[in-house]
C-alpha atoms as a PDB file:
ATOM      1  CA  UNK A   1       8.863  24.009  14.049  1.00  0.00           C
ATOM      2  CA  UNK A   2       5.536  23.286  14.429  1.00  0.00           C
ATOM      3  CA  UNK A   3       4.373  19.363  13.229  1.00  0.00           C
ATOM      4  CA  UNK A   4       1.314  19.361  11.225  1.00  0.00           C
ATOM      5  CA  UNK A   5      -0.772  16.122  11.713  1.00  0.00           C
ATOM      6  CA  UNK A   6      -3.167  16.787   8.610  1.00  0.00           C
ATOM      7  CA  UNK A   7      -2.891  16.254   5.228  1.00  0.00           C
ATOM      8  CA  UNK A   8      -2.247  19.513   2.681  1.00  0.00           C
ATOM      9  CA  UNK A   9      -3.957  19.971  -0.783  1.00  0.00           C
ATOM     10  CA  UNK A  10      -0.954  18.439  -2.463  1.00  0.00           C
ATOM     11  CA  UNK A  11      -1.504  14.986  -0.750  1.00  0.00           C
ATOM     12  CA  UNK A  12      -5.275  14.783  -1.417  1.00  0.00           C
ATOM     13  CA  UNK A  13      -6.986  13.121  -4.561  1.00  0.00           C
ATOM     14  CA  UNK A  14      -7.248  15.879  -7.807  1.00  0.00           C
ATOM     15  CA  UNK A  15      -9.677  13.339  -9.225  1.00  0.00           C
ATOM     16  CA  UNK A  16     -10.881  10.488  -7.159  1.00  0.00           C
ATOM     17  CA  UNK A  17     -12.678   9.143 -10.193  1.00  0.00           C
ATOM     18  CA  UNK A  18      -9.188   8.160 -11.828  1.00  0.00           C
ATOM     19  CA  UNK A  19      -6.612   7.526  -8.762  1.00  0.00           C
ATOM     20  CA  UNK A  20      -7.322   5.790  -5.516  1.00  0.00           C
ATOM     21  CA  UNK A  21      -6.074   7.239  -2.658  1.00  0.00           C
ATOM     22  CA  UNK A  22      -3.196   4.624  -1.998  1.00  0.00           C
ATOM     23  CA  UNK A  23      -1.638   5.200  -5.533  1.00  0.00           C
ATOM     24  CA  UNK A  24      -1.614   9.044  -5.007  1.00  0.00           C
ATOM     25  CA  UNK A  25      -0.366   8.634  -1.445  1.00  0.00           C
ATOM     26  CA  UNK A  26       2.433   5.875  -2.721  1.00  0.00           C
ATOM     27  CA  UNK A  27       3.337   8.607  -5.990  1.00  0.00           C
ATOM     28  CA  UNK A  28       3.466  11.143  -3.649  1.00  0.00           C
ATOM     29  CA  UNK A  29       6.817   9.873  -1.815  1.00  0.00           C
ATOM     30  CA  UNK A  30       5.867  12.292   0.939  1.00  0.00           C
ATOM     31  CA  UNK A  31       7.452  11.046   4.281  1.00  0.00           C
ATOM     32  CA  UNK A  32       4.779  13.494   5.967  1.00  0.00           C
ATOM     33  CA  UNK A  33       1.695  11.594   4.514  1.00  0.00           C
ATOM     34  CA  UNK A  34       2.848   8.192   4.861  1.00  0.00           C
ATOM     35  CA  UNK A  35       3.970   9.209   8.781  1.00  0.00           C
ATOM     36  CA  UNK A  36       0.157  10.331   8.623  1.00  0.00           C
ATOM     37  CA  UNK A  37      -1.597   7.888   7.305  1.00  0.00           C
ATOM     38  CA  UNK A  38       0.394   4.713   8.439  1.00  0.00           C
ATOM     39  CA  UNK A  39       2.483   5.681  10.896  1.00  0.00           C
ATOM     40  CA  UNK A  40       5.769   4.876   8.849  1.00  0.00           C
ATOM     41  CA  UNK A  41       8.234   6.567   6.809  1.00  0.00           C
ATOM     42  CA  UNK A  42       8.763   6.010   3.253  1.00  0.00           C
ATOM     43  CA  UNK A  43      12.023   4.503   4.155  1.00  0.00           C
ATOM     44  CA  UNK A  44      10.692   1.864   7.251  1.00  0.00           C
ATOM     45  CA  UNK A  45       7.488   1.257   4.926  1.00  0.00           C
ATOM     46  CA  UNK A  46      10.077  -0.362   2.297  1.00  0.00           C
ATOM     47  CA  UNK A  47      11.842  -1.942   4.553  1.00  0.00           C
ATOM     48  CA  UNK A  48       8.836  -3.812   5.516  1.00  0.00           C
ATOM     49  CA  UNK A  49       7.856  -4.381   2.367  1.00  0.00           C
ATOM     50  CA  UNK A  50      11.280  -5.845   1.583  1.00  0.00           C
ATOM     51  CA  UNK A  51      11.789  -7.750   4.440  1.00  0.00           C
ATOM     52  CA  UNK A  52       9.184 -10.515   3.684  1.00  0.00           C
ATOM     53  CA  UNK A  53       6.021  -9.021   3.601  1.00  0.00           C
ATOM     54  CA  UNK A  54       5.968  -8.353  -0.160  1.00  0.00           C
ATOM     55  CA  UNK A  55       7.168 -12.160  -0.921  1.00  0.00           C
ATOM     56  CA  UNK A  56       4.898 -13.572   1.281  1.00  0.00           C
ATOM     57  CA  UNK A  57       2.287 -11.464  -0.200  1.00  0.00           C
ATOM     58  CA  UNK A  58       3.469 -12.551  -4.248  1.00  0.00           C
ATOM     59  CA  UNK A  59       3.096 -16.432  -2.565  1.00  0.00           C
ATOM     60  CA  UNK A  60       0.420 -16.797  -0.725  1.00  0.00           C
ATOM     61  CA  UNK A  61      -2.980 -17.698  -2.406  1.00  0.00           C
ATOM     62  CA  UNK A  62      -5.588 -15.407  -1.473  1.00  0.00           C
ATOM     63  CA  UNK A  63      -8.535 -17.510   0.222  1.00  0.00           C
ATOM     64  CA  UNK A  64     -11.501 -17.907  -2.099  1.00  0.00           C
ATOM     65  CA  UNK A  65     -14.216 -20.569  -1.856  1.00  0.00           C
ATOM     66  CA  UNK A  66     -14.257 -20.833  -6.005  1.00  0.00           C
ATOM     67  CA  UNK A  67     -10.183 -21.989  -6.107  1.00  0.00           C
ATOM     68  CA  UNK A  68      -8.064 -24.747  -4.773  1.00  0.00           C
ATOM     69  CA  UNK A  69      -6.456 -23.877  -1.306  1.00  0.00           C
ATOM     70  CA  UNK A  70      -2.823 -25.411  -2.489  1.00  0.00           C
ATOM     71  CA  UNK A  71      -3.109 -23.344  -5.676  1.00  0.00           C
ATOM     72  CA  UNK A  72      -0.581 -21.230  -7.380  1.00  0.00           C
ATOM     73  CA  UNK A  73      -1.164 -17.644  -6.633  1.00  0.00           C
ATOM     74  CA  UNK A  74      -1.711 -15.749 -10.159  1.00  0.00           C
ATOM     75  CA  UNK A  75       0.102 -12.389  -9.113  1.00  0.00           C
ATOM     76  CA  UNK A  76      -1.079 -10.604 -13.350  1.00  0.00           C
ATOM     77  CA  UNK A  77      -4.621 -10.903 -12.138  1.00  0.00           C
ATOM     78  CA  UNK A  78      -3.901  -9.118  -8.417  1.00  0.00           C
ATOM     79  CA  UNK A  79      -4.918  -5.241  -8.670  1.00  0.00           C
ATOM     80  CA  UNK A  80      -2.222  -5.264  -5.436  1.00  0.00           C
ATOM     81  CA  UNK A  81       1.001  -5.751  -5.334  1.00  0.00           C
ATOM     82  CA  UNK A  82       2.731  -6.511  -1.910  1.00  0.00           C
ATOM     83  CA  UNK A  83       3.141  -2.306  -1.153  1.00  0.00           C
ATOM     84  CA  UNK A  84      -0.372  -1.811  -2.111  1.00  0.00           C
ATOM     85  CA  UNK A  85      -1.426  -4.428  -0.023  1.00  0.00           C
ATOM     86  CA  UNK A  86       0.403  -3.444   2.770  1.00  0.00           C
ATOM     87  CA  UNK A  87      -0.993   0.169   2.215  1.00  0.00           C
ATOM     88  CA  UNK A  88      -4.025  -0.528   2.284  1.00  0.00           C
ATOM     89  CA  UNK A  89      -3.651  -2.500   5.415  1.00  0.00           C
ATOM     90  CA  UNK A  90      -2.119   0.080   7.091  1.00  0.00           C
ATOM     91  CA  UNK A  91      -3.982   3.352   5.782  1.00  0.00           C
END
């Protein structure tokens, strides 16, 4: 069987004025995009996810000049959560 490296219509936006491409590629649960994309499975990508990254992501501050360093991160006013962030990192 031949391995496509490309993404098909089904993994591409149907309107990129309403989804980004990281929230259709995440509600997509396609192990081909995500092997595309990132390099990782759905499965491995979770695993990642749930192996620190996504607590270390919910409690760590997020370096800004206009806040205290030691502050409290404020995880309602991230538009990421630890998989997005990740995503986006890798994608």
């Amino acid at each position: 069987q031949k391995t496509c490296l490309y993404l098909c219509h089904p993994q591409l936006l149907r309107n990129p004025r309403f989804d980004t491409p990281w929230q259709v590629l995440h509600a997509s649960a396609s192990d081909r995009a995500y092997i595309t994309t990132m390099g990782f499975d759905i499965t491995t990508f979770a695993s990642i996810v749930d192996a620190g990254f996504g607590a270390t992501w919910a409690a760590t501050p997020i370096p800004r000049n206009d806040v205290l360093a030691a502050g409290k991160p404020h995880l309602g006013a991230r538009s990421l959560d630890g998989a997005g962030a990740l995503g986006l990192v890798l994608h």
